[in-house]
N, C-alpha and C. Protein backbone atom coordinates (compact mmCIF):
# COMPACT_ATOMS: atom_id res chain seq x y z
N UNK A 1 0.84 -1.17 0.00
CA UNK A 1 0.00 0.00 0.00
C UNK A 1 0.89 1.24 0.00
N UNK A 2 0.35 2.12 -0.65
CA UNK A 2 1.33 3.83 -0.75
C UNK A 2 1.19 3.96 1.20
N UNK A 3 2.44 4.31 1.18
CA UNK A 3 2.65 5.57 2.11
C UNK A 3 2.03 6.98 1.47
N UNK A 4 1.53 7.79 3.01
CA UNK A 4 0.97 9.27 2.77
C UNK A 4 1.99 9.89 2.53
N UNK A 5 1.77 10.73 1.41
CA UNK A 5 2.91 11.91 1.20
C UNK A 5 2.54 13.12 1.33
N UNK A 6 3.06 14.03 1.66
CA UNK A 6 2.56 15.21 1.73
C UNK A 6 2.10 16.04 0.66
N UNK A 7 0.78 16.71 0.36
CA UNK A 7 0.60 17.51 -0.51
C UNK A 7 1.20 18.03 -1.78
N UNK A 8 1.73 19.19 -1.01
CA UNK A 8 3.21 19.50 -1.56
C UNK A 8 3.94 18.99 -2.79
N UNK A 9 4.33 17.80 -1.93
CA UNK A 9 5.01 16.69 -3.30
C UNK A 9 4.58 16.28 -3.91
N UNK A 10 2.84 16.12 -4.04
CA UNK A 10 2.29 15.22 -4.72
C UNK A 10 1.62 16.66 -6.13
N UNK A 11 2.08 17.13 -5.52
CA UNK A 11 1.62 18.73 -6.71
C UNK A 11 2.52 19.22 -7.68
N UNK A 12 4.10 18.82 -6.61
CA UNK A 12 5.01 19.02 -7.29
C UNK A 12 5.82 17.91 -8.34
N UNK A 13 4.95 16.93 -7.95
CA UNK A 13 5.43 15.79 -8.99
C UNK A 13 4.33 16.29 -9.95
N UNK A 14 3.33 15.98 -10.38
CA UNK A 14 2.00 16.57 -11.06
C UNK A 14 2.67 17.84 -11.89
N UNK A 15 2.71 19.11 -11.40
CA UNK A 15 3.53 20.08 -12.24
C UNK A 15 4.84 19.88 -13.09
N UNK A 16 5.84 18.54 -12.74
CA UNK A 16 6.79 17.82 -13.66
C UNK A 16 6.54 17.62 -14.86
N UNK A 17 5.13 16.65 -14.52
CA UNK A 17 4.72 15.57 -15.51
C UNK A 17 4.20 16.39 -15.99
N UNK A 18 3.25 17.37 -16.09
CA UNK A 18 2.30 18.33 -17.05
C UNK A 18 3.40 19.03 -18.18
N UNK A 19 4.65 19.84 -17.21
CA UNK A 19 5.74 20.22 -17.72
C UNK A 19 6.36 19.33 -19.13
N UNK A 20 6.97 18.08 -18.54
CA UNK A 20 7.07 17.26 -19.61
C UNK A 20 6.50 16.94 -20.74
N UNK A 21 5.44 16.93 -20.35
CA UNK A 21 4.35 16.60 -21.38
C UNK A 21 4.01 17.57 -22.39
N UNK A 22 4.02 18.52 -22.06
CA UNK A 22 4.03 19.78 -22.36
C UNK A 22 4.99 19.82 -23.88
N UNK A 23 6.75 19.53 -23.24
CA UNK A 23 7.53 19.78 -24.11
C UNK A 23 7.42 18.92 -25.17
N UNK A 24 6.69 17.54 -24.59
CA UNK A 24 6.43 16.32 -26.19
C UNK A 24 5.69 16.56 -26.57
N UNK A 25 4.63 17.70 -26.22
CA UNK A 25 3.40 17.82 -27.08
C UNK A 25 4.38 18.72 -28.06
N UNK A 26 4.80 19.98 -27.93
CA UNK A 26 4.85 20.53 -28.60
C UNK A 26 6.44 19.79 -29.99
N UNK A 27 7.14 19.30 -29.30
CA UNK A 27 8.24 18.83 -30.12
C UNK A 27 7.21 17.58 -31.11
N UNK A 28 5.92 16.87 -31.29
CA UNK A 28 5.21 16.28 -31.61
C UNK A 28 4.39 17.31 -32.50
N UNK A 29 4.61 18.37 -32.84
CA UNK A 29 3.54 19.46 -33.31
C UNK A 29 4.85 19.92 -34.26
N UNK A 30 6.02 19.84 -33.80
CA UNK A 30 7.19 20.57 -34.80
C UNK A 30 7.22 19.16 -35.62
N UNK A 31 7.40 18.06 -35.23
CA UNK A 31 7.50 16.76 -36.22
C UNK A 31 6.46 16.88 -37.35
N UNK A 32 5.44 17.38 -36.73
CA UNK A 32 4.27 16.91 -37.86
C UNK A 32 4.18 18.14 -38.48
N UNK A 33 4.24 18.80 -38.20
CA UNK A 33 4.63 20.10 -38.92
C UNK A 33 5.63 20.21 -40.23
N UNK A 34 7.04 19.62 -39.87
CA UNK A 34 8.04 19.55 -41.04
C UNK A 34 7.90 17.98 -41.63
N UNK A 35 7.14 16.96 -40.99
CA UNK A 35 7.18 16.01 -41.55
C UNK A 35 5.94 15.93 -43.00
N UNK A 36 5.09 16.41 -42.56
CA UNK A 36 4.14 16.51 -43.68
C UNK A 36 2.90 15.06 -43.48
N UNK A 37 2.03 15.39 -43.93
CA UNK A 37 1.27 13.84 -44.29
C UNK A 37 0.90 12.92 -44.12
N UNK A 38 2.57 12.95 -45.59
CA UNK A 38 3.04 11.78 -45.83
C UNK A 38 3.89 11.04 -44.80
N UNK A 39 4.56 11.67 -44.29
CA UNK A 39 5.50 10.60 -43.33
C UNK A 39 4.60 10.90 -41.56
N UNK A 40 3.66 11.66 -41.46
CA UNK A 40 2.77 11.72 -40.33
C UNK A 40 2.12 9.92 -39.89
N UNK A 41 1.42 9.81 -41.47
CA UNK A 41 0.81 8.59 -41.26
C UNK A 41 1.58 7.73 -41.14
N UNK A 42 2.98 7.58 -41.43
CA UNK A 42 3.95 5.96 -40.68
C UNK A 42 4.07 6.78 -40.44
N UNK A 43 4.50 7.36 -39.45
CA UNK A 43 5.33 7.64 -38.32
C UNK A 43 4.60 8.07 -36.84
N UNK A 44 5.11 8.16 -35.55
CA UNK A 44 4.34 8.18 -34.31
C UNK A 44 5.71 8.63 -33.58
N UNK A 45 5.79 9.79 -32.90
CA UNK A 45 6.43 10.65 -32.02
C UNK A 45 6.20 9.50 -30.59
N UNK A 46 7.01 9.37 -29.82
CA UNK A 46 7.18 8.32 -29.05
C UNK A 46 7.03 9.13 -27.42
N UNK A 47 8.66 9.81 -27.58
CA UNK A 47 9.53 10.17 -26.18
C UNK A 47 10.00 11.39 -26.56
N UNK A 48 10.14 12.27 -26.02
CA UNK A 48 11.69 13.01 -26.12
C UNK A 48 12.43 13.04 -24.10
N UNK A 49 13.25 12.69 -24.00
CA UNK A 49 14.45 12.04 -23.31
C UNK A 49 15.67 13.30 -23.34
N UNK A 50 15.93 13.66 -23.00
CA UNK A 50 17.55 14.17 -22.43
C UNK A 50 17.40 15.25 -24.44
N UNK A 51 17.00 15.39 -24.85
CA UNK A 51 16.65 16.12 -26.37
C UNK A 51 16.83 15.21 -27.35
N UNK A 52 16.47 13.73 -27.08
CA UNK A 52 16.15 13.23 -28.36
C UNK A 52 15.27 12.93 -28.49
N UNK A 53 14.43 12.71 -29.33
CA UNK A 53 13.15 13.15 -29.88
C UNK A 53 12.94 11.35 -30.35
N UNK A 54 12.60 10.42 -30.27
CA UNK A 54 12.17 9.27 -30.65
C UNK A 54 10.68 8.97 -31.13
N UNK A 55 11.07 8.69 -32.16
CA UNK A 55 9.92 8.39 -33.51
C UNK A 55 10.30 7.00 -33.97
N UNK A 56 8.90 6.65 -33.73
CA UNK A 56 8.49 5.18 -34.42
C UNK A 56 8.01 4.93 -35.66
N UNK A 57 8.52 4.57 -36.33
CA UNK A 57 7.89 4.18 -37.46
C UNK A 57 7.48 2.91 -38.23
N UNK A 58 6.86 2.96 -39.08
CA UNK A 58 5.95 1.70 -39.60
C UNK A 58 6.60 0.32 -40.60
N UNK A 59 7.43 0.79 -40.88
CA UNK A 59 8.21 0.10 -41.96
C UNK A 59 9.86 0.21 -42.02
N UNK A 60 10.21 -1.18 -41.85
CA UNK A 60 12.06 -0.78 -42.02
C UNK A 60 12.86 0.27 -43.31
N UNK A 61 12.15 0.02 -44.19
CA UNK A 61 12.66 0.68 -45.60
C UNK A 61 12.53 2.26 -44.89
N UNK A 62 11.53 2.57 -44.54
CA UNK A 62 11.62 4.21 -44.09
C UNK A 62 12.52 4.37 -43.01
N UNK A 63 12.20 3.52 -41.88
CA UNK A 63 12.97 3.88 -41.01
C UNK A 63 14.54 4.17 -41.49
N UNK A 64 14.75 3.23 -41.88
CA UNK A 64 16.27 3.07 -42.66
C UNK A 64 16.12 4.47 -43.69
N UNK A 65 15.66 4.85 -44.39
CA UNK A 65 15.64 6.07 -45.33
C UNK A 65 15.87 7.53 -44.63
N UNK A 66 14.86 7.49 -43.21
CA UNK A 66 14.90 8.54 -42.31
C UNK A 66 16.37 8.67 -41.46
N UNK A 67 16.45 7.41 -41.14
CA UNK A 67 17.71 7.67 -40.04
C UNK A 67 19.23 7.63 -41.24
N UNK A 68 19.06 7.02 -42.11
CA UNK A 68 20.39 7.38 -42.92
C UNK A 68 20.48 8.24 -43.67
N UNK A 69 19.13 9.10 -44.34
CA UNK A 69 19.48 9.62 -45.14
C UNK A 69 18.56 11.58 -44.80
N UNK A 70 17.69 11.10 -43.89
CA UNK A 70 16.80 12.62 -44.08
C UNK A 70 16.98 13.22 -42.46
N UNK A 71 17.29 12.48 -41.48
CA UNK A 71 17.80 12.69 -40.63
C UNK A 71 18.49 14.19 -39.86
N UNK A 72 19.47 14.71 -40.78
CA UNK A 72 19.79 15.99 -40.55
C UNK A 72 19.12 16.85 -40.74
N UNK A 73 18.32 17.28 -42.22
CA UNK A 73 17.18 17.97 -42.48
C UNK A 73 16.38 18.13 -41.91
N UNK A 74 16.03 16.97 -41.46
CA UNK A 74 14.95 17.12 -40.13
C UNK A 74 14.93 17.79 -39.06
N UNK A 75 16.24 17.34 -38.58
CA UNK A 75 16.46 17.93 -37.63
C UNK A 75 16.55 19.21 -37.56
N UNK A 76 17.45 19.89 -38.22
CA UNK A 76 17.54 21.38 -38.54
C UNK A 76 15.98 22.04 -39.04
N UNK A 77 15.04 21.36 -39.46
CA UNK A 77 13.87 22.00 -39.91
C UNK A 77 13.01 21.73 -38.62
N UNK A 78 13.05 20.65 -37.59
CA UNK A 78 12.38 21.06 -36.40
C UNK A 78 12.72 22.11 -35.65
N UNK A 79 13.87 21.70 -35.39
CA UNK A 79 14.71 23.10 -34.34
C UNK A 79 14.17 24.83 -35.16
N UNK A 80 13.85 24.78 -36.18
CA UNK A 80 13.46 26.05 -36.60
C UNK A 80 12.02 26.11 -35.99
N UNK A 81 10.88 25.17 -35.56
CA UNK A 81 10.06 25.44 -35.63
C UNK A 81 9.62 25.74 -34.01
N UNK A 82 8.36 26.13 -33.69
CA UNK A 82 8.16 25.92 -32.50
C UNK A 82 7.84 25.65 -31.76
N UNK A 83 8.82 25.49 -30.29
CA UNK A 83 9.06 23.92 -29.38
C UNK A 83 9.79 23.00 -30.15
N UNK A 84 10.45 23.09 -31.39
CA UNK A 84 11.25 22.31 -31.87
C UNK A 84 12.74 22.37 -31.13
N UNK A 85 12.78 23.74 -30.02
CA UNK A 85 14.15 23.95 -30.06
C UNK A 85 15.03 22.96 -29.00
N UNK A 86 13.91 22.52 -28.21
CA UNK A 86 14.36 21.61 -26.94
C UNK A 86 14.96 20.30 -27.74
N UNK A 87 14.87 20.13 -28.89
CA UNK A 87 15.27 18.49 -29.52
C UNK A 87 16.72 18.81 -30.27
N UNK A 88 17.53 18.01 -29.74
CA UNK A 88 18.99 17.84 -30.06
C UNK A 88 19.41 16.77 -30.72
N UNK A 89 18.39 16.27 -30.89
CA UNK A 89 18.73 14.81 -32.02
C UNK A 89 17.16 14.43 -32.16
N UNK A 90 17.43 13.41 -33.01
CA UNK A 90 16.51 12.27 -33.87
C UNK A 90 16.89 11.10 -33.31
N UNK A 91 15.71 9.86 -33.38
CA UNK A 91 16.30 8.44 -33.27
C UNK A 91 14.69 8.21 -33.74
N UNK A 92 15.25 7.06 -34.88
CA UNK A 92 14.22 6.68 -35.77
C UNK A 92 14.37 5.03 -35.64
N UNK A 93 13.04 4.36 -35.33
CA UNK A 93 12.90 3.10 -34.59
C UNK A 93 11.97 2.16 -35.15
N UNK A 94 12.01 1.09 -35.67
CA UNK A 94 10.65 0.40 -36.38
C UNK A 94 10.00 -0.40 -35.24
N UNK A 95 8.84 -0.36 -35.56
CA UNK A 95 7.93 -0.52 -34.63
C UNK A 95 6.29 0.03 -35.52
N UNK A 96 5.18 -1.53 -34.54
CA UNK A 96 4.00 -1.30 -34.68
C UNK A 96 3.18 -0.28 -34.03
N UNK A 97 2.59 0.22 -34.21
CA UNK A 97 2.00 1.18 -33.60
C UNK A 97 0.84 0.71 -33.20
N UNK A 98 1.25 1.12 -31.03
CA UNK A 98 0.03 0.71 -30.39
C UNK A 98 -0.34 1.49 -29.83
N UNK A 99 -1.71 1.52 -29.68
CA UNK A 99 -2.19 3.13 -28.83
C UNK A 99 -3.04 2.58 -27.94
């Protein structure tokens, strides 16, 4: 069973998580923004972590296309946008998408 915690902490954890959330909403709004569409529909904004930004995507051929080849562009075209600026990298991951 939880131990009682005091108020306090339990507000100040709560204001973290809103915080956080906050910054993946919006780094999730710069993705889809420079991603377009087309790569919206495979693809699914995951995490962002320490400023990397982790995106799942639907198919190895893209994933592999994104992380070897469009990767930088990206990156430099989120960071322009905004709330893009908190993301310091990309990491592009295959994976089904479960919600």
């Amino acid at each position: 069973m939880n131990e009682p915690r005091e108020l306090s902490s339990v507000f100040a954890a709560f204001l973290k998580t809103r915080k956080r959330q906050r910054r993946v909403d919006r780094a999730r709004e710069a993705w889809m923004a420079v991603a377009g569409d087309d790569l919206t529909t495979h693809t699914r904004v995951r995490s962002l972590l320490r400023g990397v930004l982790t995106i799942e995507v639907d198919s190895p051929p893209l994933c592999h296309r994104l992380a070897g080849f469009e990767k930088d562009q990206l990156l430099l075209a989120i960071k322009a946008k905004p709330g893009g600026g908190e993301v310091s990298d990309l990491k592009f991951r295959h994976g089904a998408f479960t919600e």
